[in-house]
C-alpha atoms as a PDB file:
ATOM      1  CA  UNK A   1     -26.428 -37.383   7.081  1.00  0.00           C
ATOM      2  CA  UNK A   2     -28.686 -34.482   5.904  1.00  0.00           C
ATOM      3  CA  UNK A   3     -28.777 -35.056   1.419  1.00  0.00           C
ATOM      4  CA  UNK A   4     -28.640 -31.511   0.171  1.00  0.00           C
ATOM      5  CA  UNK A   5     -30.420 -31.099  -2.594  1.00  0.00           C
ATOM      6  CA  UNK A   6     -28.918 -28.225  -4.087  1.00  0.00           C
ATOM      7  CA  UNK A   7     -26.572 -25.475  -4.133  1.00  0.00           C
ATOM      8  CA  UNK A   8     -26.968 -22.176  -5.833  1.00  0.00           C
ATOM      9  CA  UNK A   9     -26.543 -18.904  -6.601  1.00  0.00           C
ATOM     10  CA  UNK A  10     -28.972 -16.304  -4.594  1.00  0.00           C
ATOM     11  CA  UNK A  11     -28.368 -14.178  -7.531  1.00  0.00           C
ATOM     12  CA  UNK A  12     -31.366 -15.175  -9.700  1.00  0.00           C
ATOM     13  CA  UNK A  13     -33.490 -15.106  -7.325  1.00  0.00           C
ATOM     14  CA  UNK A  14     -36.693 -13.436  -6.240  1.00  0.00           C
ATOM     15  CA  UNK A  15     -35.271 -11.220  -3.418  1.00  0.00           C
ATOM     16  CA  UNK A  16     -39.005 -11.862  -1.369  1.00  0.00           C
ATOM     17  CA  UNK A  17     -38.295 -15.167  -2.240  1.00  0.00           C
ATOM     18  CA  UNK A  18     -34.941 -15.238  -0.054  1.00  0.00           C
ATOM     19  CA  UNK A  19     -36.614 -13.492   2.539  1.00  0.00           C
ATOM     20  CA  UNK A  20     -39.730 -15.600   3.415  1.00  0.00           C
ATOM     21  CA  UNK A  21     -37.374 -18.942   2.694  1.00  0.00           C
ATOM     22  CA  UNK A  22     -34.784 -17.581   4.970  1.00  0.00           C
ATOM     23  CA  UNK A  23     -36.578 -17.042   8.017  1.00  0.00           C
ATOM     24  CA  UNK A  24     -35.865 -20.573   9.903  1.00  0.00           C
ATOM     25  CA  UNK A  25     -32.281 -18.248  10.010  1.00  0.00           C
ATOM     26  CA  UNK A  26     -33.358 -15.809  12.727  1.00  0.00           C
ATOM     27  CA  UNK A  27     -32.107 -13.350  10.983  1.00  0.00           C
ATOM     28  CA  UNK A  28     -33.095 -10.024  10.807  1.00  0.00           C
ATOM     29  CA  UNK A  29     -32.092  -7.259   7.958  1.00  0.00           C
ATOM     30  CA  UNK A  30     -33.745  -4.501   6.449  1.00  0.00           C
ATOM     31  CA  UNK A  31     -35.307  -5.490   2.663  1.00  0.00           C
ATOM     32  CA  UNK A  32     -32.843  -3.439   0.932  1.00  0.00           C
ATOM     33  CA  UNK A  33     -30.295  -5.771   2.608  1.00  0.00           C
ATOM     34  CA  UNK A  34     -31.932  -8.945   0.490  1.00  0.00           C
ATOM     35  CA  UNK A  35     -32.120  -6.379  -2.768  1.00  0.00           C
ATOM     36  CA  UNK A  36     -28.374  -5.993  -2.769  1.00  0.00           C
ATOM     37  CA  UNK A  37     -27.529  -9.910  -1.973  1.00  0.00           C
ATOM     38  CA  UNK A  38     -29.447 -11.191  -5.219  1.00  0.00           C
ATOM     39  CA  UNK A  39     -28.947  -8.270  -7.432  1.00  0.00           C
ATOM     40  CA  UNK A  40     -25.368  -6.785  -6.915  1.00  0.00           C
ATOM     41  CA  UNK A  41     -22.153  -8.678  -8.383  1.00  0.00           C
ATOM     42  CA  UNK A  42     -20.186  -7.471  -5.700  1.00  0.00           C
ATOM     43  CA  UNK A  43     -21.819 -10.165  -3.418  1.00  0.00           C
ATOM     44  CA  UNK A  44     -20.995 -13.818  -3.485  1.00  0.00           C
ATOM     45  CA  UNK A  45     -24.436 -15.272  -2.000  1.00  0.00           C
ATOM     46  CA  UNK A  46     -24.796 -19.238  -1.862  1.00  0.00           C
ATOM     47  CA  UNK A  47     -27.787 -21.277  -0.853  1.00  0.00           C
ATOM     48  CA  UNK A  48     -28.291 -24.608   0.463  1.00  0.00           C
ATOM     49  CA  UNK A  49     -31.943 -26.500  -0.118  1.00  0.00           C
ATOM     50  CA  UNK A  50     -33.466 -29.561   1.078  1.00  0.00           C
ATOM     51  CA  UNK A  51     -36.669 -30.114  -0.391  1.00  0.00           C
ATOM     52  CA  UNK A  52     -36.735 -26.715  -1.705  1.00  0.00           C
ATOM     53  CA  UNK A  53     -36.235 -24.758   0.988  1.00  0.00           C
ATOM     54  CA  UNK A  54     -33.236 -22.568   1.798  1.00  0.00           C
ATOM     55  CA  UNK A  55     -31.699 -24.153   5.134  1.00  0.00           C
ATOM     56  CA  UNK A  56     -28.345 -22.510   4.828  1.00  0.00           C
ATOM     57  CA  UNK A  57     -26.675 -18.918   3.040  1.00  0.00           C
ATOM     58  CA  UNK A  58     -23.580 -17.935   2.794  1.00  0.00           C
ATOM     59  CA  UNK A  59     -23.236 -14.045   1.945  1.00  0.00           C
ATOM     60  CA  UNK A  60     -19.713 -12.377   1.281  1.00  0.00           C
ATOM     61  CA  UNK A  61     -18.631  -9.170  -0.246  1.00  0.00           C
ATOM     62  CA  UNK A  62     -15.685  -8.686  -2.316  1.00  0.00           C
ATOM     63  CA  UNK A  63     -13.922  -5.484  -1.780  1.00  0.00           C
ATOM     64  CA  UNK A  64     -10.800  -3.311  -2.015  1.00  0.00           C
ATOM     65  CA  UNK A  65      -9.390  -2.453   1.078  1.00  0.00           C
ATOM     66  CA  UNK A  66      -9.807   1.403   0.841  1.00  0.00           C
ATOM     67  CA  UNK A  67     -13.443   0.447   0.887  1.00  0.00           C
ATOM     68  CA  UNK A  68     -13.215  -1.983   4.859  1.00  0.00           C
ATOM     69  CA  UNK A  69     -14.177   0.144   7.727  1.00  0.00           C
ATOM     70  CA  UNK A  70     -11.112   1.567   9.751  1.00  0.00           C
ATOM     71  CA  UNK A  71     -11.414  -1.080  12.344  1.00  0.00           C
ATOM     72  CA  UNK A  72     -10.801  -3.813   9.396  1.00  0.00           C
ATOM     73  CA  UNK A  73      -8.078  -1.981   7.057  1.00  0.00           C
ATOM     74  CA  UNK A  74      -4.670  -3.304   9.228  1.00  0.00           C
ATOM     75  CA  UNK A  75      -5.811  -6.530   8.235  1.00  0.00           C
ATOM     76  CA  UNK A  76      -2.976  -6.685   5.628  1.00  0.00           C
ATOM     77  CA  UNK A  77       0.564  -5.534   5.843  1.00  0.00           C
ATOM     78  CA  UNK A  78       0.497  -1.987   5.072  1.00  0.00           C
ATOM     79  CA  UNK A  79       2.690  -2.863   2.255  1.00  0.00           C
ATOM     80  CA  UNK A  80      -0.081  -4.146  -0.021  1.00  0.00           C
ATOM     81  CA  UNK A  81      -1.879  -1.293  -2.087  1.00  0.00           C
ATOM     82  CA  UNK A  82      -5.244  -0.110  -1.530  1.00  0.00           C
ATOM     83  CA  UNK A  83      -7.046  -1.884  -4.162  1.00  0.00           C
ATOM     84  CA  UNK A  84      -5.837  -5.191  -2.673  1.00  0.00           C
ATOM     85  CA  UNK A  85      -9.171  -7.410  -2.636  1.00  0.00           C
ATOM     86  CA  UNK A  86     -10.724  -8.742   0.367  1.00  0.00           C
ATOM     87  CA  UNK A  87     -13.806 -11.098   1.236  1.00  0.00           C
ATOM     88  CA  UNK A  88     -15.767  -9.776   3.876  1.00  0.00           C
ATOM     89  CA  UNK A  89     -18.060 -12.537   5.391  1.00  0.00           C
ATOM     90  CA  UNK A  90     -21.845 -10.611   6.320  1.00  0.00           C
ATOM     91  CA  UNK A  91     -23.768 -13.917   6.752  1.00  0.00           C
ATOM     92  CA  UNK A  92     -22.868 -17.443   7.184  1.00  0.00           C
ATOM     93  CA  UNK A  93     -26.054 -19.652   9.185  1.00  0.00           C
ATOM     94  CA  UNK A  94     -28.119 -22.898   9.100  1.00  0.00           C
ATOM     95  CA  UNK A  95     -31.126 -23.403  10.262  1.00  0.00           C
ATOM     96  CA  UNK A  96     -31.158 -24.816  13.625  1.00  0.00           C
ATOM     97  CA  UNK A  97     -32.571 -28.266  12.860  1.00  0.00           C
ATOM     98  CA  UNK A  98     -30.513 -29.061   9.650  1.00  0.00           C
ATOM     99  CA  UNK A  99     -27.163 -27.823  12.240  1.00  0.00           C
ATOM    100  CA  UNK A 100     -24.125 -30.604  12.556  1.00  0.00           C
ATOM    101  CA  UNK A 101     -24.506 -31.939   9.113  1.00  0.00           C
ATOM    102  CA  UNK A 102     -21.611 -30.141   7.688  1.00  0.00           C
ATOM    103  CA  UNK A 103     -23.789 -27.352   5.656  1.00  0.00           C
ATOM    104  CA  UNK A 104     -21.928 -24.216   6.898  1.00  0.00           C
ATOM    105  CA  UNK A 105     -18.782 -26.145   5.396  1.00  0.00           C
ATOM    106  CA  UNK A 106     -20.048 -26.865   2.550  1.00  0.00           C
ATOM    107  CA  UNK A 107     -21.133 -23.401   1.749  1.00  0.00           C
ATOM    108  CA  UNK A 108     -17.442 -22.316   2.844  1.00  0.00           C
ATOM    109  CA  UNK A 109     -15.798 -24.452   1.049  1.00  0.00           C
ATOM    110  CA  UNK A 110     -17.439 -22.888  -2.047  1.00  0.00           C
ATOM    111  CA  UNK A 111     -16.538 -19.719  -1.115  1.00  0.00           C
ATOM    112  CA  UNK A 112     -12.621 -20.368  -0.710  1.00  0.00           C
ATOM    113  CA  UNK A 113     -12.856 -22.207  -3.632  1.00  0.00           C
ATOM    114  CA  UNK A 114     -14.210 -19.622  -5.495  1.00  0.00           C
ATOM    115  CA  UNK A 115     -12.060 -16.688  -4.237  1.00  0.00           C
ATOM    116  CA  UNK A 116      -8.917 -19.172  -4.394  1.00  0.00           C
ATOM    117  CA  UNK A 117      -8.929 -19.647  -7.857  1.00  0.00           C
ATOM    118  CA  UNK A 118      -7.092 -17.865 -10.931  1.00  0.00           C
ATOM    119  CA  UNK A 119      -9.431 -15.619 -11.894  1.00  0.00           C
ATOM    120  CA  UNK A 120     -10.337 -14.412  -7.978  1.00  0.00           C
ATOM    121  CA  UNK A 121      -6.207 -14.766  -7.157  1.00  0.00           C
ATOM    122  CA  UNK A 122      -5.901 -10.979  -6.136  1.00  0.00           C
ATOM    123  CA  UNK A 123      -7.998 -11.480  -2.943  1.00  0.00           C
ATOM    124  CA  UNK A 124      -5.774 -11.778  -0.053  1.00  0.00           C
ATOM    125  CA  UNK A 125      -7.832 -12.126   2.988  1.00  0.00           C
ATOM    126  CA  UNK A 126     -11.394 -13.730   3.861  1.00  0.00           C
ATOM    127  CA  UNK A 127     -12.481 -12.417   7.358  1.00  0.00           C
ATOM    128  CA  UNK A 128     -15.418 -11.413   9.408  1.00  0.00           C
ATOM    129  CA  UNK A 129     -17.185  -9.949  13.024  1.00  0.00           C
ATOM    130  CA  UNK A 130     -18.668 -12.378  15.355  1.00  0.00           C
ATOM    131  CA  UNK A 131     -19.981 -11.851  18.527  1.00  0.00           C
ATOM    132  CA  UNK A 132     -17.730 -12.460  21.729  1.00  0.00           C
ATOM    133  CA  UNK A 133     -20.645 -14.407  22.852  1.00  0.00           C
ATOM    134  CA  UNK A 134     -20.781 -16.921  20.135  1.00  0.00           C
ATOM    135  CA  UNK A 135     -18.600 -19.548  21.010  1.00  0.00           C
ATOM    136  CA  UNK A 136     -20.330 -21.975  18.368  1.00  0.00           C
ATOM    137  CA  UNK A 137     -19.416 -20.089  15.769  1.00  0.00           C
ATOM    138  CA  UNK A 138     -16.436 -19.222  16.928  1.00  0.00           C
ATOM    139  CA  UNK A 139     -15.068 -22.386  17.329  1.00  0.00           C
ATOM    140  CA  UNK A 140     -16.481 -23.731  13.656  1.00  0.00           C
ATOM    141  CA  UNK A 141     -14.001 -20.615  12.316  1.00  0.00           C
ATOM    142  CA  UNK A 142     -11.212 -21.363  14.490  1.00  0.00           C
ATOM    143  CA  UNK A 143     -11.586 -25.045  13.347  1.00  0.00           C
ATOM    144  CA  UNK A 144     -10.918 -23.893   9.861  1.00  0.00           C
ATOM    145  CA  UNK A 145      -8.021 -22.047  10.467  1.00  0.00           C
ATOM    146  CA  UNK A 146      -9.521 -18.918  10.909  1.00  0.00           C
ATOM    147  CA  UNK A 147      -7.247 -16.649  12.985  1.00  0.00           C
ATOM    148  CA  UNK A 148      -8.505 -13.709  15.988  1.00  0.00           C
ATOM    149  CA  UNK A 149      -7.233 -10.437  14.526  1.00  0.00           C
ATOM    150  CA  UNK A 150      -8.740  -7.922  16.716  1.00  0.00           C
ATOM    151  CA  UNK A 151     -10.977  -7.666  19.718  1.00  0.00           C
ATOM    152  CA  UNK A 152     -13.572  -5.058  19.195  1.00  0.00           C
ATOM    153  CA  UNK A 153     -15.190  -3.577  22.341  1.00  0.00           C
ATOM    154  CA  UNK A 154     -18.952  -2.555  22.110  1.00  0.00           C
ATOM    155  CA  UNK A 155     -19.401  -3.357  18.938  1.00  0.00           C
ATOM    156  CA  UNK A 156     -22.742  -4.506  17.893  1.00  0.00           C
ATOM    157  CA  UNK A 157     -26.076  -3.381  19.416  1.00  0.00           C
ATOM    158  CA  UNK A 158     -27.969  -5.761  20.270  1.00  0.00           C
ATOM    159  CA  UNK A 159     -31.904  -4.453  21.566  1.00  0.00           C
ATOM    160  CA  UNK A 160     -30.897  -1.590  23.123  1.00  0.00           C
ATOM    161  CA  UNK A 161     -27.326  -3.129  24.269  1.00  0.00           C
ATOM    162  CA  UNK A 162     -23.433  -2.592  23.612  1.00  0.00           C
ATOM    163  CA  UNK A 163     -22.225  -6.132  22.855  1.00  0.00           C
ATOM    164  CA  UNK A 164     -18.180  -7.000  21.994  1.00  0.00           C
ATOM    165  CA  UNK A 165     -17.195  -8.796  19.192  1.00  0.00           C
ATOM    166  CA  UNK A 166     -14.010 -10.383  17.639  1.00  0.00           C
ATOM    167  CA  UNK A 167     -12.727  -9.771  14.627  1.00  0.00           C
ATOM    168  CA  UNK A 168     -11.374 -12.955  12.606  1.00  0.00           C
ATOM    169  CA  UNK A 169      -9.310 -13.743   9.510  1.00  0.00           C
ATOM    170  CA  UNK A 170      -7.732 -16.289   7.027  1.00  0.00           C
ATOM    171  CA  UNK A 171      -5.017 -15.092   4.691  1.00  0.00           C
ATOM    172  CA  UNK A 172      -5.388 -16.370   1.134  1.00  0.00           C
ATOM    173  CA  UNK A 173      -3.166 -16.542  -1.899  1.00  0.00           C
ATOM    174  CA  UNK A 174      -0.309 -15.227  -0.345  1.00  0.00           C
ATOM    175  CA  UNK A 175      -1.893 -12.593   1.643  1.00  0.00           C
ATOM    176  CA  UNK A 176       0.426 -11.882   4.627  1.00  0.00           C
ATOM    177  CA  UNK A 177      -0.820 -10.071   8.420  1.00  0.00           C
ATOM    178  CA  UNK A 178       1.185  -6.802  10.029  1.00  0.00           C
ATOM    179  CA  UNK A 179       4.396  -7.471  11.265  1.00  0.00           C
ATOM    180  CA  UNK A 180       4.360  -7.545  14.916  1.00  0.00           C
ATOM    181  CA  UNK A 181       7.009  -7.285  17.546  1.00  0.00           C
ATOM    182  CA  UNK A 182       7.202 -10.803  17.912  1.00  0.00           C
ATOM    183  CA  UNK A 183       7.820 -11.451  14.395  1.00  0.00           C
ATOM    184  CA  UNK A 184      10.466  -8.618  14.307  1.00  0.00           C
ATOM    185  CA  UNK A 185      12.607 -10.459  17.481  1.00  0.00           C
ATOM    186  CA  UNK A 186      12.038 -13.258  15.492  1.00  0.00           C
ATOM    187  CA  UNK A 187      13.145 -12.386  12.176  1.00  0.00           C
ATOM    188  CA  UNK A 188      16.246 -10.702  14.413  1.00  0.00           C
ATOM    189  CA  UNK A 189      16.690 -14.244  16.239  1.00  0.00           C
ATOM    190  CA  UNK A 190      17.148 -15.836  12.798  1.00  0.00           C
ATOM    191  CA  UNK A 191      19.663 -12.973  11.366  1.00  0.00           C
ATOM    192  CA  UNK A 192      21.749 -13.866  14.567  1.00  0.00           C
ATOM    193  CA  UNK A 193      21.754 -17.768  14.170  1.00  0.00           C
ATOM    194  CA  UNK A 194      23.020 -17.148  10.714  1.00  0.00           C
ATOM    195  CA  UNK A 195      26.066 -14.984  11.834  1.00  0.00           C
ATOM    196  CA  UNK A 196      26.417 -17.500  14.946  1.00  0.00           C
ATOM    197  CA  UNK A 197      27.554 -14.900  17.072  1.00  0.00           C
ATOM    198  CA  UNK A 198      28.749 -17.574  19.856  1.00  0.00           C
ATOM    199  CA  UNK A 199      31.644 -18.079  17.122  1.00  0.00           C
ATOM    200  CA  UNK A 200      32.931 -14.692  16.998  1.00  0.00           C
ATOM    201  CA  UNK A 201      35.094 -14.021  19.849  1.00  0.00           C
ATOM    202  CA  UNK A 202      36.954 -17.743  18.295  1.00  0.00           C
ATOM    203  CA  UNK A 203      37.295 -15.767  14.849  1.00  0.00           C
ATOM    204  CA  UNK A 204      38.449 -12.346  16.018  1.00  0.00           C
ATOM    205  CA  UNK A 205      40.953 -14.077  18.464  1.00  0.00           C
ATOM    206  CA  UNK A 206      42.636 -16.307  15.371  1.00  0.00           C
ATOM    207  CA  UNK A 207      42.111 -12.979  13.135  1.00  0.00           C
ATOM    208  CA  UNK A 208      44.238 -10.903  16.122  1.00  0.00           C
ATOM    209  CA  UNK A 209      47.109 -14.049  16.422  1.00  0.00           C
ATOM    210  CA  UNK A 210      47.779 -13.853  13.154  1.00  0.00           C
ATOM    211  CA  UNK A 211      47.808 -10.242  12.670  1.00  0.00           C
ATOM    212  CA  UNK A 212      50.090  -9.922  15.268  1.00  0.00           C
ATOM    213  CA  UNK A 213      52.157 -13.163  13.655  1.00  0.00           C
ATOM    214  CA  UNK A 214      52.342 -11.286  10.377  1.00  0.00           C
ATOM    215  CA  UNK A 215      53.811  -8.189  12.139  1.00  0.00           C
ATOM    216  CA  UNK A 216      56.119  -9.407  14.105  1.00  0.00           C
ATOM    217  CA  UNK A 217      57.055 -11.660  11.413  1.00  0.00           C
ATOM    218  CA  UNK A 218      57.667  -8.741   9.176  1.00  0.00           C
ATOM    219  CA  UNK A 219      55.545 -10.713   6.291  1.00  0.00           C
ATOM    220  CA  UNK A 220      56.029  -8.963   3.266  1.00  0.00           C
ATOM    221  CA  UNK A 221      52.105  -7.881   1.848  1.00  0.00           C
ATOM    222  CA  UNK A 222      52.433  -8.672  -2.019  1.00  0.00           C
ATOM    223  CA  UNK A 223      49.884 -10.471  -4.003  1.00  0.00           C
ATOM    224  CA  UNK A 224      50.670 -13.984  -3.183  1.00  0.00           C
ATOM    225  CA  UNK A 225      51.231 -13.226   0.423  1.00  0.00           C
ATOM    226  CA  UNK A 226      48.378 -11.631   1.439  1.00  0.00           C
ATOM    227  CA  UNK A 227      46.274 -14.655   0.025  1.00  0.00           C
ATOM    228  CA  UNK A 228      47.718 -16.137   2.828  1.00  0.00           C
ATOM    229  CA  UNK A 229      46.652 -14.324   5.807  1.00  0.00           C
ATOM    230  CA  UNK A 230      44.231 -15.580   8.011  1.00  0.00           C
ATOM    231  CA  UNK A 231      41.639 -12.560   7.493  1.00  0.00           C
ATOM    232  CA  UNK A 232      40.594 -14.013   4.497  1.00  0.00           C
ATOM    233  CA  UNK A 233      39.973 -17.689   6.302  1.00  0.00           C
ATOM    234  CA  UNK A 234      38.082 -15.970   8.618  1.00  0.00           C
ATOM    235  CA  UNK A 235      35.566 -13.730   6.316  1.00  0.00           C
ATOM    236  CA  UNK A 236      35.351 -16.928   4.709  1.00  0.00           C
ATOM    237  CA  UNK A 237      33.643 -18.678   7.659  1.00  0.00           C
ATOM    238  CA  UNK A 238      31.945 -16.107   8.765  1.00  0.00           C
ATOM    239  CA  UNK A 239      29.850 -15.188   5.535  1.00  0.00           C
ATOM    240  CA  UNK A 240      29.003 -17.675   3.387  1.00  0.00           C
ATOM    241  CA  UNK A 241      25.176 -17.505   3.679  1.00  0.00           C
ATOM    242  CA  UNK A 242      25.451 -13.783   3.194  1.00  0.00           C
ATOM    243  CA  UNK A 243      27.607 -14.651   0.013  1.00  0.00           C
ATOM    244  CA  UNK A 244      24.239 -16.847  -0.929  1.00  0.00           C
ATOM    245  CA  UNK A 245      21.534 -14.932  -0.031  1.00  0.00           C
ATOM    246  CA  UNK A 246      22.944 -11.731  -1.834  1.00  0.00           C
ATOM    247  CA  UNK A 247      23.569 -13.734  -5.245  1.00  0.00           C
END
């Protein structure tokens, strides 16, 4: 098991720094990119060190959703309001040797923990674009309950080439996905079971008996009569969770 020395805010540090430490990564962004990361509090940037050097970042930007690109906006139901928070995930990488230790958890763990908590409670959804092609990662997300929201054909550019990529999510303090049809035939299935509609031909036959009983009878239809009737048996049976759910 790798020891990791430390863990720390990028946010103090020399932005040159981050990019000569940084480059065991393999990644590649423009300098402006490593400006913004350790300068700008609308980035949450972690590092992991072993003998100080960076072997692991975590980068995220906190948001509103008026501000995600249209591809990223039905994220949320469209019931939540446009300043709604959300975490957008730009980088998340170890270096290759110091892989299968359980740093990229680490630094993700920090992250939820961070946007999890009371102060960071209006953030509903953490998500972020991976490449098609990048099974490892995409496995390590779906492994923490990360969810595919969104297929997203050509892209990235990659040297000259169109490259897919997925789009994934994980809802957070309360933060809730579009409705789908699915969900509506569900939430449908669930309104029926409640009614039990296989009961209702039994309850409108005993309602039409004793109508017709209470006719033919010539049943007078004062007060203490009509408490008698079998409609009110029936409505009885047949809405009692309605009775519940509306008080």
């Amino acid at each position: 098991m790798v020891n990791i020395n430390n863990i720390y805010f990028l946010l103090i540090i020399d932005p040159t720094l981050v990019s000569n430490l940084i480059v065991g990564l393999k990644f590649r962004y423009p300098e402006s990119w490593y400006t913004d990361i350790t300068s700008s509090p609308r980035f949450y940037s972690l590092a992991a060190t072993i003998n100080s050097r960076i072997v692991g970042i975590i980068v995220c930007e906190v948001k509103p959703r008026s501000r995600c690109n249209r591809e990223d906006v039905d994220i949320l139901a469209s019931h939540y309001p446009s300043n709604t928070m959300m975490a957008y995930i730009l980088s998340l990488g170890v270096v290759e040797d110091f892989r299968k230790h359980g740093i990229a958890s680490l630094l993700l763990d920090n992250l939820l923990s961070y946007l999890t908590s009371g102060e960071h409670n209006d953030c509903k959804a953490v998500y972020l674009h991976v490449l098609t092609t990048n099974l490892i990662a995409i496995h390590f997300y779906e492994r923490r309950n990360f969810r595919i929201h969104n297929c997203l054909p050509f892209y990235y550019s990659i040297q000259g080439t169109a490259c897919d990529g997925y789009s994934y999510v994980l809802y957070i303090n309360g933060g809730r996905p579009p409705s789908t049809f699915i969900d509506c035939l569900k939430l449908f299935g669930t309104f029926l079971s409640k009614l039990q509609p296989c009961a209702l031909p039994h309850h409108f036959l005993r309602f039409t008996q004793g109508l017709w009983r209470h006719l033919v009878n010539g049943t007078t239809t004062n007060a203490a009569s009509s408490r008698e009737l079998p409609f009110y048996s029936v409505r009885s049976r047949l809405v009692p969770n309605a009775v519940v759910q509306l008080n």
